[in-house]
N, C-alpha and C. Protein backbone atom coordinates (compact mmCIF):
# COMPACT_ATOMS: atom_id res chain seq x y z
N UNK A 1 -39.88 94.88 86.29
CA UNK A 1 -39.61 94.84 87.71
C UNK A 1 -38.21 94.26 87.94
N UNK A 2 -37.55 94.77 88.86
CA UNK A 2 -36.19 94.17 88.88
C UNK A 2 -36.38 93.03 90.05
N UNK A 3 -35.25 92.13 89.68
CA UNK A 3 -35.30 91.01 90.46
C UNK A 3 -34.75 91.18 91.67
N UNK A 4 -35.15 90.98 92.72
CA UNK A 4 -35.01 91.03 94.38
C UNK A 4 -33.54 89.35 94.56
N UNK A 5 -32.48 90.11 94.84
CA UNK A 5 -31.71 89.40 95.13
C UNK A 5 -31.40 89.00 96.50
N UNK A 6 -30.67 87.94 96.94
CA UNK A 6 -30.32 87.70 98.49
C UNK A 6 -29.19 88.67 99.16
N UNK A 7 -29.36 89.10 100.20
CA UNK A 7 -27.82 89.42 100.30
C UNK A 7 -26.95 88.91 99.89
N UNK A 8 -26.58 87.49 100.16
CA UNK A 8 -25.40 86.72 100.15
C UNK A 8 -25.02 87.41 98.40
N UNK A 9 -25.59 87.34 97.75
CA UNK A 9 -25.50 87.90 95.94
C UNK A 9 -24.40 88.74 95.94
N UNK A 10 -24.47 89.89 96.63
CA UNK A 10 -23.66 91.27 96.73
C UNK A 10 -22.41 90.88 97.23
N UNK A 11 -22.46 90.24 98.50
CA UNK A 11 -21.05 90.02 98.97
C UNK A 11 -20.30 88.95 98.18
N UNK A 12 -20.90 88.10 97.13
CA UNK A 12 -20.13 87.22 96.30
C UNK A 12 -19.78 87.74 95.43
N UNK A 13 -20.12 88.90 94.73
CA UNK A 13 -19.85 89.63 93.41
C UNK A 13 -18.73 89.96 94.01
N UNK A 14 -18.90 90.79 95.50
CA UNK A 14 -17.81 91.94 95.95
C UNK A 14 -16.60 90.85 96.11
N UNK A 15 -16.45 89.94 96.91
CA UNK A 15 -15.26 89.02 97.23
C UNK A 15 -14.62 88.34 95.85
N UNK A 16 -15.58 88.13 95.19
CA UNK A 16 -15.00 88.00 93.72
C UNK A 16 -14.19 88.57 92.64
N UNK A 17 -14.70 90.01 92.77
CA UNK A 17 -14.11 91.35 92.29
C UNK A 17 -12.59 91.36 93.10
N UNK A 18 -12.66 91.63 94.26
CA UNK A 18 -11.81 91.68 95.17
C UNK A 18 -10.68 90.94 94.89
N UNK A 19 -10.57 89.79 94.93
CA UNK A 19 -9.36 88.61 94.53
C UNK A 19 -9.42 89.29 93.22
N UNK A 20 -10.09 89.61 92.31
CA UNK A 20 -9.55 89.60 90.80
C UNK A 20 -8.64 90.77 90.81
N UNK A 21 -8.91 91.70 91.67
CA UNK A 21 -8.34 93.06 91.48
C UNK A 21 -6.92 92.90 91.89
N UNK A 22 -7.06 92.03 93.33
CA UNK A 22 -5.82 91.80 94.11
C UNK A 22 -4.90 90.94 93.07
N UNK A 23 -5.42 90.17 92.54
CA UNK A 23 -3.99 89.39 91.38
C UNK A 23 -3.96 90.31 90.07
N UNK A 24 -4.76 90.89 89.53
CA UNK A 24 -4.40 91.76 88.72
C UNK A 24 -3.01 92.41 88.96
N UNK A 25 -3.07 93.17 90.20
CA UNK A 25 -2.29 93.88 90.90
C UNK A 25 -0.74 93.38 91.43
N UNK A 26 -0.82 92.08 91.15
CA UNK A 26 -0.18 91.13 91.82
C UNK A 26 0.43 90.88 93.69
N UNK A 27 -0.85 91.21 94.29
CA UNK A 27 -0.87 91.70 95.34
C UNK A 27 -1.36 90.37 96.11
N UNK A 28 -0.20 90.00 97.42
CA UNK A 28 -0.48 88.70 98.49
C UNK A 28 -2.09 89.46 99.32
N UNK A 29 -2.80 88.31 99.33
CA UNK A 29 -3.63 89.00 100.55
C UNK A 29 -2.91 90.12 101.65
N UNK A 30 -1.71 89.36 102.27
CA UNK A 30 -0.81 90.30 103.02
C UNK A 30 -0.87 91.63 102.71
N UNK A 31 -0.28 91.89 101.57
CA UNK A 31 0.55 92.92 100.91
C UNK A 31 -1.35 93.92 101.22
N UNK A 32 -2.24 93.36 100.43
CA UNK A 32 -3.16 93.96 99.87
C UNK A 32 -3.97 94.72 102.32
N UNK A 33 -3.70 93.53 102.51
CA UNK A 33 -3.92 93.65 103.46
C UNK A 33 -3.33 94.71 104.96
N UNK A 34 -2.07 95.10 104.54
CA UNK A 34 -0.91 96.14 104.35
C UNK A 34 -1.27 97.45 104.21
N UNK A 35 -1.52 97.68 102.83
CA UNK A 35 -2.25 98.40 101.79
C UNK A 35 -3.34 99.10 102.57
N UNK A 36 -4.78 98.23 102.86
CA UNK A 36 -6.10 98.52 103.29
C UNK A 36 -6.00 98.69 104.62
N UNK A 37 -4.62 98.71 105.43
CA UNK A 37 -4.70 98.62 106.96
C UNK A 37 -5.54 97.82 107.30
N UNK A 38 -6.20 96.69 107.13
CA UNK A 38 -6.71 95.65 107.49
C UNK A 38 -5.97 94.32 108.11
N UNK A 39 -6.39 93.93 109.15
CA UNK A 39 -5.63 92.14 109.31
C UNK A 39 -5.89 91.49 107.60
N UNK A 40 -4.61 90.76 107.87
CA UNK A 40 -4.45 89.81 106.33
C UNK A 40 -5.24 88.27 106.89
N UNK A 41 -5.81 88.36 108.05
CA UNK A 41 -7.02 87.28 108.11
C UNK A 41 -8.59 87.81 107.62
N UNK A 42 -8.54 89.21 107.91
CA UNK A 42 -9.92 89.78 107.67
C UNK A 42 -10.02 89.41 106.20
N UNK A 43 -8.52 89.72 104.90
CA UNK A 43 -8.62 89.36 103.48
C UNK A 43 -9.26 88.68 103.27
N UNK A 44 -8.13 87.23 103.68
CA UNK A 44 -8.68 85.64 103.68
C UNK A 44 -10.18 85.60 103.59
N UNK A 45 -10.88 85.99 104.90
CA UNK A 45 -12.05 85.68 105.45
C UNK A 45 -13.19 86.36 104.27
N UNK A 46 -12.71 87.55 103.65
CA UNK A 46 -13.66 88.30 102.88
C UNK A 46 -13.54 87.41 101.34
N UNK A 47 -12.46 87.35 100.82
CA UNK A 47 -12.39 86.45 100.08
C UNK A 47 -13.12 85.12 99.67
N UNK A 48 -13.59 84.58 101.02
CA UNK A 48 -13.47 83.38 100.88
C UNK A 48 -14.81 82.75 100.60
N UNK A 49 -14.88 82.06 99.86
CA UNK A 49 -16.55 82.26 99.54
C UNK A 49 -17.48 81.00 100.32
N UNK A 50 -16.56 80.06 100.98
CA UNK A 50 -17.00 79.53 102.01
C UNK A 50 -17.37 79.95 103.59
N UNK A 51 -17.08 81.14 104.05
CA UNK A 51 -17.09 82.07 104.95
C UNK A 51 -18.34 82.91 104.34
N UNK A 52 -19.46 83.13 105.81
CA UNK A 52 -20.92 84.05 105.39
C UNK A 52 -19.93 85.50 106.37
N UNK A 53 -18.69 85.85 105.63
CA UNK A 53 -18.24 87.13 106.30
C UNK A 53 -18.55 88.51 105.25
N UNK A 54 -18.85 89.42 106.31
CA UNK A 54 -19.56 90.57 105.95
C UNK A 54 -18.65 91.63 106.24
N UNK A 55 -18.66 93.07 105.49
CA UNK A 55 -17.68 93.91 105.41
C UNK A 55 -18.31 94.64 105.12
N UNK A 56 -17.98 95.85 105.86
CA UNK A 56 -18.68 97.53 105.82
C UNK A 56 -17.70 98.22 104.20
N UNK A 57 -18.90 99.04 104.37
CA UNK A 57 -18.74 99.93 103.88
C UNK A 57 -16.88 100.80 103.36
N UNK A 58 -16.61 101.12 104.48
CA UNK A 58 -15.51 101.73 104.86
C UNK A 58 -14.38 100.80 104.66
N UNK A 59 -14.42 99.64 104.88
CA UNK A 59 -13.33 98.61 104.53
C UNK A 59 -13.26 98.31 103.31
N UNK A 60 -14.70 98.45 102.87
CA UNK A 60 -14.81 97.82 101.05
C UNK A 60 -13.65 99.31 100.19
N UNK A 61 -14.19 100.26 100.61
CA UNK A 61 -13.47 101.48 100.25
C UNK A 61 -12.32 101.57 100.67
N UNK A 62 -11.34 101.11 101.48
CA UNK A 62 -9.67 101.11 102.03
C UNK A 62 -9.46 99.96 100.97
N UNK A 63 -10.13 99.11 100.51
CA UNK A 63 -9.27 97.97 99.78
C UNK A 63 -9.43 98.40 98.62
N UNK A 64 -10.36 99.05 97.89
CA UNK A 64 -10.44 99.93 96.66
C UNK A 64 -9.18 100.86 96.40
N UNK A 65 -8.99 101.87 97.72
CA UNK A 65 -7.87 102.72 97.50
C UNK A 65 -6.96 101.76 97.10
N UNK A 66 -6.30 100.85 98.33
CA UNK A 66 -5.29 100.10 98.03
C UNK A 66 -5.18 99.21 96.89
N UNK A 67 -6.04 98.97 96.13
CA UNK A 67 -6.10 98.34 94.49
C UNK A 67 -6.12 99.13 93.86
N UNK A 68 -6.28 100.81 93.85
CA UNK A 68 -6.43 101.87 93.43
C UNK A 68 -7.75 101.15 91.83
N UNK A 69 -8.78 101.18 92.23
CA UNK A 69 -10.08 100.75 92.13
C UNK A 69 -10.71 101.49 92.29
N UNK A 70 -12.02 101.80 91.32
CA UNK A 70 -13.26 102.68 92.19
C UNK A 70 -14.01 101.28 92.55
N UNK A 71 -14.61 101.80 93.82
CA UNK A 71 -15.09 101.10 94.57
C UNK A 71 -16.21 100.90 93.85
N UNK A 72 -17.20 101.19 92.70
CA UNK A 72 -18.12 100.52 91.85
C UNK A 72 -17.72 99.51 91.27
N UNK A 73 -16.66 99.43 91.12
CA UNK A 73 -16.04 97.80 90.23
C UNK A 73 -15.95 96.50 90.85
N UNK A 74 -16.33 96.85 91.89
CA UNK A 74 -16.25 95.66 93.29
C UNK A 74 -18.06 95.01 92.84
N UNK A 75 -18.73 96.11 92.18
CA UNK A 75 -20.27 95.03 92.05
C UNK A 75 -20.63 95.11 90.71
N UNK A 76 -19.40 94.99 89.79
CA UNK A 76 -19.66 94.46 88.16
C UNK A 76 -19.53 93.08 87.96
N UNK A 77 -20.61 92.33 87.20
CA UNK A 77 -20.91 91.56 87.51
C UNK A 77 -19.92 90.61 86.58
């Protein structure tokens, strides 16, 4: 049986992934934020693992393009 996780689980993998991809890249929240047509506060906020901030679908996928990422790598653990 697989184990039943919390939400909060998913969006920590994803914000985690996220920063790793963005310094890989060597990319400012800004820049990355630029990139995803997103506010460079929305970054911050997704990033941040003190923040319970939540992000669709469609945004997770603009910051993928802009890391040029498939958007499955955002929930490797």
């Amino acid at each position: 049986m697989i184990e039943k996780k919390p939400d909060g689980y998913y969006y920590d993998i994803a914000r985690a992934n996220i920063r790793k991809y963005r310094k890989e890249k060597k990319y400012t929240q800004h820049r990355l934020a630029e990139e995803a047509n997103v506010n460079s506060d929305y970054i911050c906020e997704i990033e941040s693992q003190k923040k319970n901030k939540s992000f669709s679908i469609a945004v997770l996928g603009r910051i993928a393009d802009a890391l040029e990422v498939d958007i499955r790598n955002f929930f490797d653990e």
